[in-house]
Protein backbone atom coordinates (compact mmCIF):
# COMPACT_ATOMS: atom_id res chain seq x y z
CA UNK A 1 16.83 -151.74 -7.44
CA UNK A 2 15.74 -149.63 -10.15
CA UNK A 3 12.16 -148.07 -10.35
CA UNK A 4 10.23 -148.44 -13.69
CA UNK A 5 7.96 -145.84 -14.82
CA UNK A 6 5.76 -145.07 -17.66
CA UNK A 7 7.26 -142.56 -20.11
CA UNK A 8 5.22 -140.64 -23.08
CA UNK A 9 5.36 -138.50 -26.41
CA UNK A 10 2.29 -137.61 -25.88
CA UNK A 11 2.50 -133.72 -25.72
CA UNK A 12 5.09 -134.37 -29.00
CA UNK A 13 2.95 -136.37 -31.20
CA UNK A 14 -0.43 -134.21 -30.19
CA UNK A 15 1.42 -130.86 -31.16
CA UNK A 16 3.37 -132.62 -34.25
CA UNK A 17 -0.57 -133.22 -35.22
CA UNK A 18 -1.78 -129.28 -34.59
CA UNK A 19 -4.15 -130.61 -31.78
CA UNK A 20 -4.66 -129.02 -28.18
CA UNK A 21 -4.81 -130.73 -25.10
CA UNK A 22 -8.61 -129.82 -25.34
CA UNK A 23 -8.96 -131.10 -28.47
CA UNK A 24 -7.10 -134.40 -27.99
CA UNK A 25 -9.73 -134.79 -25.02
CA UNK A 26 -12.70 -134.37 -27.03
CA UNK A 27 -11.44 -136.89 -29.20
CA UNK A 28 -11.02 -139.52 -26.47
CA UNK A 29 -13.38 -138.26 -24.37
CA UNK A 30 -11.55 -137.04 -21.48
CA UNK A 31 -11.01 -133.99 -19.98
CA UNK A 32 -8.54 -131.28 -21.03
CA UNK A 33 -7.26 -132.18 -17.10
CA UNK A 34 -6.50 -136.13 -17.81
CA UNK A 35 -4.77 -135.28 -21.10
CA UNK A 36 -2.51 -132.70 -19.04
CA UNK A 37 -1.32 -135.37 -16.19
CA UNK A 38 -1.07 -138.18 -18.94
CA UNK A 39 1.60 -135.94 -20.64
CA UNK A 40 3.20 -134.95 -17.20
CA UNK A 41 3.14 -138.52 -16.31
CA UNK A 42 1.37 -137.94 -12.98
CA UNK A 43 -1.70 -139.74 -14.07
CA UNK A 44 -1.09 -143.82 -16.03
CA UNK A 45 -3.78 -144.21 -18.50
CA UNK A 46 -6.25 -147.36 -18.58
CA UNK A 47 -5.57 -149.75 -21.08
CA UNK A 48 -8.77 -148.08 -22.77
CA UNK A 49 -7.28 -144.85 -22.99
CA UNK A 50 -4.02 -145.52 -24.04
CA UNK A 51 -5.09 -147.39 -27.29
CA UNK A 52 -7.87 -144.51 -27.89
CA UNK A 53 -4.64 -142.62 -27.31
CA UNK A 54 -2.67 -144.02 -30.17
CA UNK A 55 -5.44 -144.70 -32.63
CA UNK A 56 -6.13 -141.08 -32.30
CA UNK A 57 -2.94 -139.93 -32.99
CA UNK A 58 -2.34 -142.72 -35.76
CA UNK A 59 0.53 -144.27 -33.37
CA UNK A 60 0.98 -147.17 -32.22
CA UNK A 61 1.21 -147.55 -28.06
CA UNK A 62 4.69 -148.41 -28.18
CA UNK A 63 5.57 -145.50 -30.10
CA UNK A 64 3.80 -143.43 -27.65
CA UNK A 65 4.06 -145.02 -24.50
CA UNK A 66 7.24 -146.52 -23.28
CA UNK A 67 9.42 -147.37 -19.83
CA UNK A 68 12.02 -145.61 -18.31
CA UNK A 69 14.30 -147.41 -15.65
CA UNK A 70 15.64 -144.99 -12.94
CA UNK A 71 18.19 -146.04 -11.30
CA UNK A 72 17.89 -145.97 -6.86
């Protein structure tokens, strides 16, 4: 059975924009820390902070957030 997990562009919109992961924070307001493991996808974002996300970066969530399938 494949395992689904949550892909991001994150890290590729954010630097496409000229904004640091500590500036993307401040934004949101989150830490420099919860930016990093959103774009390493250790760390699924709330709901909350996925569209603060994407309104930030003038994206939608689909365009930022999306699934990959890996195949077990």
């Amino acid at each position: 059975m494949a395992e689904r997990r949550l892909g991001n562009r994150l890290k590729e919109l954010r630097t496409a924009q000229g904004l640091t992961q500590t500036d993307l924070a401040a934004l949101v307001g989150v830490s420099r820390k919860t930016i990093n493991t959103v774009e390493n996808s250790v760390f699924v974002p709330s709901t909350l902070l996925a569209l603060a996300l994407a309104k930030t970066l003038n994206a939608t969530v689909e365009e930022l957030f999306f699934i990959i399938d890996d195949d077990s």
